[in-house]
N, C-alpha and C. Protein backbone atom coordinates (compact mmCIF):
# COMPACT_ATOMS: atom_id res chain seq x y z
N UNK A 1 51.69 11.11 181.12
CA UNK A 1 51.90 9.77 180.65
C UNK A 1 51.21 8.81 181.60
N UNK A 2 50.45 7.69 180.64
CA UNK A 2 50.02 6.58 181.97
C UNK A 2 50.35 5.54 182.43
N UNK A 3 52.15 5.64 181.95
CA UNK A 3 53.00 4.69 182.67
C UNK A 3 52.48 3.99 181.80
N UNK A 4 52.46 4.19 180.37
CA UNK A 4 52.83 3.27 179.40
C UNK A 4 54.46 3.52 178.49
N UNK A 5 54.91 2.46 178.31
CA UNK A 5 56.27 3.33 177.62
C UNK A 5 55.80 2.92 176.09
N UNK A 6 56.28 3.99 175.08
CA UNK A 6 55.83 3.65 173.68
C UNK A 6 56.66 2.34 173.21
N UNK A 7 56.04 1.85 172.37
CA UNK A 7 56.75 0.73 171.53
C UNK A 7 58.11 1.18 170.80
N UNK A 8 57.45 2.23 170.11
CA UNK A 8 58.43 2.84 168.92
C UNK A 8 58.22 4.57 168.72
N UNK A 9 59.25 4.74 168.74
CA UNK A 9 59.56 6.22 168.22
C UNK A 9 59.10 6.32 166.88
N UNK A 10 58.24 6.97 165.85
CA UNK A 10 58.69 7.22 164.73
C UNK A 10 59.47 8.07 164.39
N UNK A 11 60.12 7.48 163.16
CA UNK A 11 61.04 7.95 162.50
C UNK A 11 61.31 9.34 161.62
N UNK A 12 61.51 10.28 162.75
CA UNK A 12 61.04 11.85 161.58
C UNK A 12 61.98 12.47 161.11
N UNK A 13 63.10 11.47 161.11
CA UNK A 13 64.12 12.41 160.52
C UNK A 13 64.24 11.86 158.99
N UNK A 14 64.89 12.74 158.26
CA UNK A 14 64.70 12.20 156.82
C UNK A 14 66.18 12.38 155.86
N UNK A 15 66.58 11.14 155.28
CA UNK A 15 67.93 11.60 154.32
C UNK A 15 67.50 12.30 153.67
N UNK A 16 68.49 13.26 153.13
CA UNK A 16 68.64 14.06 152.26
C UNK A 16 69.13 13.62 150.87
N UNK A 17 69.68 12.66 151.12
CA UNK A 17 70.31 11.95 149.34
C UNK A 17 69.27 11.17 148.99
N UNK A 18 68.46 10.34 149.88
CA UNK A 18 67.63 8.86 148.76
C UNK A 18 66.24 9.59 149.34
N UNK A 19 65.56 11.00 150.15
CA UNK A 19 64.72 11.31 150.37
C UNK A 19 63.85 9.95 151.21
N UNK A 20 64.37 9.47 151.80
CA UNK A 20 64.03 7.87 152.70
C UNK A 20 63.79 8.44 154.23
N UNK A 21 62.68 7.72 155.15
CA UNK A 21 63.26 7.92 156.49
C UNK A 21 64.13 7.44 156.80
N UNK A 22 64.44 8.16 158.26
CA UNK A 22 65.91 7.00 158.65
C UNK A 22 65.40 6.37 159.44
N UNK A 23 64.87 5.08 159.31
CA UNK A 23 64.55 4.47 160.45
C UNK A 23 65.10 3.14 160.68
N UNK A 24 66.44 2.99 160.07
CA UNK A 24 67.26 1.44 159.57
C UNK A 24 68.41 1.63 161.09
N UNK A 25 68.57 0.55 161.90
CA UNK A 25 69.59 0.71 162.91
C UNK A 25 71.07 0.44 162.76
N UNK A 26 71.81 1.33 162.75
CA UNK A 26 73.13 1.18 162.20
C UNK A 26 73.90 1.61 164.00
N UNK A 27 75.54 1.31 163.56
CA UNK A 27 76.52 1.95 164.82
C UNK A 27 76.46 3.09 164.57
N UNK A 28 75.87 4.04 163.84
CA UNK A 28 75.70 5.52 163.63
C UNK A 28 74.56 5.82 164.17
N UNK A 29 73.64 5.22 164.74
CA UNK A 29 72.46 5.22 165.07
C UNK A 29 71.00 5.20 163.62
N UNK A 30 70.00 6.06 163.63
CA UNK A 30 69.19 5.49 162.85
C UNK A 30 69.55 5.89 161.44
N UNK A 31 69.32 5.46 160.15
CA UNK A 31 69.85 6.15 158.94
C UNK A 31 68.85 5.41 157.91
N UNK A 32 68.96 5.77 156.98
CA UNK A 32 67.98 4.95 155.76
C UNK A 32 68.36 3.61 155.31
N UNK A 33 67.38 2.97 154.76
CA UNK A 33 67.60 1.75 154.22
C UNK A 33 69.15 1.78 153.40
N UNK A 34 68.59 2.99 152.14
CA UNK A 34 69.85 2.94 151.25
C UNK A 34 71.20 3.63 151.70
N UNK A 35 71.40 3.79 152.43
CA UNK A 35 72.70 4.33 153.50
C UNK A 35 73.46 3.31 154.11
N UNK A 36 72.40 2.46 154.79
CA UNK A 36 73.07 1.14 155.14
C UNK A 36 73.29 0.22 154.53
N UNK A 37 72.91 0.21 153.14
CA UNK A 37 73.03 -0.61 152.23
C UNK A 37 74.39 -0.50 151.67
N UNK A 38 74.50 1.26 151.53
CA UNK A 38 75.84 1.52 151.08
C UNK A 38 77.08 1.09 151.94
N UNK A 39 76.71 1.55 153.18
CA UNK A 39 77.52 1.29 154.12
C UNK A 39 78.19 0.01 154.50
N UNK A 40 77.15 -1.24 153.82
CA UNK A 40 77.50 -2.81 154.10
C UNK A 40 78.11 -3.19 152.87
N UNK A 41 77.98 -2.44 151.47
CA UNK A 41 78.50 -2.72 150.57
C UNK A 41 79.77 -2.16 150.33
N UNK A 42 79.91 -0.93 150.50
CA UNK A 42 81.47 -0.24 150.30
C UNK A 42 81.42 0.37 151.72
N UNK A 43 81.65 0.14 152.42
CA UNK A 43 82.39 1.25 153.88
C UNK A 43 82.83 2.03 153.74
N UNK A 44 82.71 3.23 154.31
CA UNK A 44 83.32 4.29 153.87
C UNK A 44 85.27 4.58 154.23
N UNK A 45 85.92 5.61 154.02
CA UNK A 45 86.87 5.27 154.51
C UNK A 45 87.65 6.82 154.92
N UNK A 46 88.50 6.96 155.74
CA UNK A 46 88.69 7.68 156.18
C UNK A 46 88.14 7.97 157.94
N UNK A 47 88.57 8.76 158.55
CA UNK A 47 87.67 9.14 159.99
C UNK A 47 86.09 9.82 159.81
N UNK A 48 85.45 9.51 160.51
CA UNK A 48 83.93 9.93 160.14
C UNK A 48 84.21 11.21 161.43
N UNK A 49 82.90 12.32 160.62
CA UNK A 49 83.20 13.88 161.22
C UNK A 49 80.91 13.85 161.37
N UNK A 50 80.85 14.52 162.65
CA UNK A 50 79.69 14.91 162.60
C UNK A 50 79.62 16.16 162.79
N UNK A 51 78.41 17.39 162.14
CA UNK A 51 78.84 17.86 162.71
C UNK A 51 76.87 18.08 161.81
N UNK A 52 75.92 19.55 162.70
CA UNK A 52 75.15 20.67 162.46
C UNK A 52 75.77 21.40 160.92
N UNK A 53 74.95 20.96 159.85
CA UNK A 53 75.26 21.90 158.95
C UNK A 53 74.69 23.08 158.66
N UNK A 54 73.44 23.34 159.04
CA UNK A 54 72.17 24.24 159.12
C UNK A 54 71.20 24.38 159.52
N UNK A 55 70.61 25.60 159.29
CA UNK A 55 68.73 25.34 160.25
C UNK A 55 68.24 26.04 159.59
N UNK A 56 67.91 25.39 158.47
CA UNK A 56 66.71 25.91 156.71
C UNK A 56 65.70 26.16 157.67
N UNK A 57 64.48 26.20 156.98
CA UNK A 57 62.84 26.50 157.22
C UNK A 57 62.07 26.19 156.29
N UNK A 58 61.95 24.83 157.19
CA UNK A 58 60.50 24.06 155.95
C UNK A 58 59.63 24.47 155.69
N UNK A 59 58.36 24.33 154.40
CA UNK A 59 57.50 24.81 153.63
C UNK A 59 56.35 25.60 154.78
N UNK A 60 56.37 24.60 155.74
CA UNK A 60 55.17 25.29 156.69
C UNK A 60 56.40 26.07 157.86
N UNK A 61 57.14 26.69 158.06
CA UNK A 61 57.74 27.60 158.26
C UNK A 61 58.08 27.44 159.55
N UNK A 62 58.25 25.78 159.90
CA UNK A 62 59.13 25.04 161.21
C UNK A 62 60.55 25.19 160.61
N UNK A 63 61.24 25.47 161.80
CA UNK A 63 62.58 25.06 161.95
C UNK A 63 63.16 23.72 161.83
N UNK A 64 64.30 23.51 160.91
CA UNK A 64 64.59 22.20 161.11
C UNK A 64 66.46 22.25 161.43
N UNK A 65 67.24 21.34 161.54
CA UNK A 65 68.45 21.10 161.26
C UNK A 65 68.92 20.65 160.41
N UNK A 66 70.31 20.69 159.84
CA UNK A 66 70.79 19.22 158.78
C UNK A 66 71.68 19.11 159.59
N UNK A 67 71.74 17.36 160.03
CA UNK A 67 73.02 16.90 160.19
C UNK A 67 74.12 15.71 159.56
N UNK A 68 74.99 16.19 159.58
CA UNK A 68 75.83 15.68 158.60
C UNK A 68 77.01 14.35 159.20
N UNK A 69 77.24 13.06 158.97
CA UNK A 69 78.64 12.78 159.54
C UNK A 69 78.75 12.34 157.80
N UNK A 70 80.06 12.57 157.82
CA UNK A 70 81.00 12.88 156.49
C UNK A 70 82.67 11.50 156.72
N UNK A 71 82.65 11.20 156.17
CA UNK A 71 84.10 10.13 155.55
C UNK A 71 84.97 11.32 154.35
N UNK A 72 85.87 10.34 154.22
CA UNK A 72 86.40 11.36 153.24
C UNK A 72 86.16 10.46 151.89
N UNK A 73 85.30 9.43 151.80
CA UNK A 73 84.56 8.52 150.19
C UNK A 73 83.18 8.67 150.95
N UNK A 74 82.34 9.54 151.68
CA UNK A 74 81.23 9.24 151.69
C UNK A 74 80.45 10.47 152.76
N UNK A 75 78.97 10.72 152.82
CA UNK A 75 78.59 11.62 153.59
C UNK A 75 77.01 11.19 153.45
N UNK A 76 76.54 11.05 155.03
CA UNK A 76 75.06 10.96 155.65
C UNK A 76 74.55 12.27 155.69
N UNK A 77 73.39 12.69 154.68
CA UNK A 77 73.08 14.28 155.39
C UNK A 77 71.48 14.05 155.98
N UNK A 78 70.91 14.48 157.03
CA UNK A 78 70.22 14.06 157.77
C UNK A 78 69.01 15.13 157.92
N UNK A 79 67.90 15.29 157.67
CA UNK A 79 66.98 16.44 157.91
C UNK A 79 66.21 16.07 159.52
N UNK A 80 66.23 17.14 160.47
CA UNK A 80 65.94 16.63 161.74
C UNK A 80 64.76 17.75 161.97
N UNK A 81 63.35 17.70 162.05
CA UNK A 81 62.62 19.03 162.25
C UNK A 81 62.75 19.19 163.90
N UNK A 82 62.67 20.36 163.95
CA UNK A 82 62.70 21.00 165.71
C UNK A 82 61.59 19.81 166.50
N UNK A 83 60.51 19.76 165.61
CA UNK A 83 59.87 18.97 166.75
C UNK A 83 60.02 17.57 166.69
N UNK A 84 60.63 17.12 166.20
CA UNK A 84 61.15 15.68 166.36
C UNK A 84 62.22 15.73 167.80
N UNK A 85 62.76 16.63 167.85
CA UNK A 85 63.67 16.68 169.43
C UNK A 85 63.32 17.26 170.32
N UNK A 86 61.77 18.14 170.09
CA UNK A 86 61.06 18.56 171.43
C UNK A 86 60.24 17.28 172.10
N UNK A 87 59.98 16.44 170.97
CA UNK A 87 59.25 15.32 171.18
C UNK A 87 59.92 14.21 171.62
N UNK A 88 61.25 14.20 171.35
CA UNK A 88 62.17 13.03 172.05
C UNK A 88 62.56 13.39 173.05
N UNK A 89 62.27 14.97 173.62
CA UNK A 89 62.90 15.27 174.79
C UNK A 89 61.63 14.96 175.91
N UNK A 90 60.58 15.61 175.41
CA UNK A 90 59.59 15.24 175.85
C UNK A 90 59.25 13.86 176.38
N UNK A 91 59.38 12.77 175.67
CA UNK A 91 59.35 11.47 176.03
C UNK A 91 60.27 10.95 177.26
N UNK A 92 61.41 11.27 177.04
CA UNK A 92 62.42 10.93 177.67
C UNK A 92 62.05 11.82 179.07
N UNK A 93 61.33 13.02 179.11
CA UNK A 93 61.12 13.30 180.52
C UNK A 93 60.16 12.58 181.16
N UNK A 94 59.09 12.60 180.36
CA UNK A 94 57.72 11.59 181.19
C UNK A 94 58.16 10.59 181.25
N UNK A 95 59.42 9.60 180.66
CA UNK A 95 59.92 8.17 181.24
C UNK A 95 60.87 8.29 182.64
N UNK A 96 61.50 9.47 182.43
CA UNK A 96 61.97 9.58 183.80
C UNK A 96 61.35 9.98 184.75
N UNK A 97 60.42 10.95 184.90
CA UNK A 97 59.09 11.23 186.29
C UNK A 97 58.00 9.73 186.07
N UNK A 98 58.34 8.75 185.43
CA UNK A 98 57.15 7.95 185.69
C UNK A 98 57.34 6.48 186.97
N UNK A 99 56.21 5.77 187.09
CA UNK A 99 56.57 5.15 188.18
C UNK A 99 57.14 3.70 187.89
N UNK A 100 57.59 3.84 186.72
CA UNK A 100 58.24 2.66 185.83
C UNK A 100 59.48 2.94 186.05
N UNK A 101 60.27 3.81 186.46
CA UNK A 101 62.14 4.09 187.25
C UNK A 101 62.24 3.67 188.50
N UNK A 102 60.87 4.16 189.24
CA UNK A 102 61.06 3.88 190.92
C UNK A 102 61.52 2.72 191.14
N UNK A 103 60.97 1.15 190.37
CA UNK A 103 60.98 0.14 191.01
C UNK A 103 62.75 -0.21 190.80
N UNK A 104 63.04 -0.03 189.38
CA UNK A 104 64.34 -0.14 188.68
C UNK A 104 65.47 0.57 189.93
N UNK A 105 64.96 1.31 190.78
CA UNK A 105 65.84 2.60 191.29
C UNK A 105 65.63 1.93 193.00
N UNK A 106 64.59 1.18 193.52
CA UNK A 106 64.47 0.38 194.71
C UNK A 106 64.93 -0.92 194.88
N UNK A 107 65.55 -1.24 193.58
CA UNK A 107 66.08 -2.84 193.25
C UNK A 107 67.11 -2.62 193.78
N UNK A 108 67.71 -1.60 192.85
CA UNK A 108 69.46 -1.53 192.94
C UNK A 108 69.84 -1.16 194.38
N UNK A 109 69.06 -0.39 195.56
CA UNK A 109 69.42 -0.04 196.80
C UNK A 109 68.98 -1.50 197.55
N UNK A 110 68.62 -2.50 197.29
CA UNK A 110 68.11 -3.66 197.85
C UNK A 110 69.44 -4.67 197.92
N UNK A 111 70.51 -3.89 197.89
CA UNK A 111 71.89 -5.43 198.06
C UNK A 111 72.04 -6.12 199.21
């Protein structure tokens, strides 16, 4: 990395009900347009449950996940491919070895 930080993540995860990305910012974190739409129009009700529902194998024969958080009037199902979280992990390491923490990390010992 050259100690640039990206603007934006894209969005590679994908609903499973409106076939939408999720790239809309909710307190659930990212979800589709029409999810949050639902969500501002009827709320769901009951306790919300997250949980790993599976790990299918997309057409080109990557691994993916579904993840699910569920209400008991409503359910987010979420398609996440493997490399969408090698790639967020990835990021998140070159932001932490870069020299964009040091200064953040020499402030706070400066009281």
């Amino acid at each position: 990395m050259t100690g640039d930080v990206p603007s934006m993540i894209t969005a590679s995860t994908r609903c499973l009900e409106h076939h939408l990305p999720e790239d809309q910012p909710s307190p659930l974190g990212l979800i589709c347009p029409e999810c949050v739409a639902r969500l501002r129009r009827d709320p769901p009700r009951g306790p919300c449950r997250g949980f790993w529902e599976s790990q299918p194998i997309l057409d080109g024969g990557d691994t993916c996940s579904v993840f699910s958080l569920a209400w008991d009037s409503f359910q987010i199902r979420s398609l996440h491919p493997s490399k969408t979280l090698d790639d967020l992990e990835q990021m998140a390491r070159e932001v932490l070895t870069s020299d964009l923490i040091r200064p953040l990390t020499l402030r706070r010992g400066r009281r």
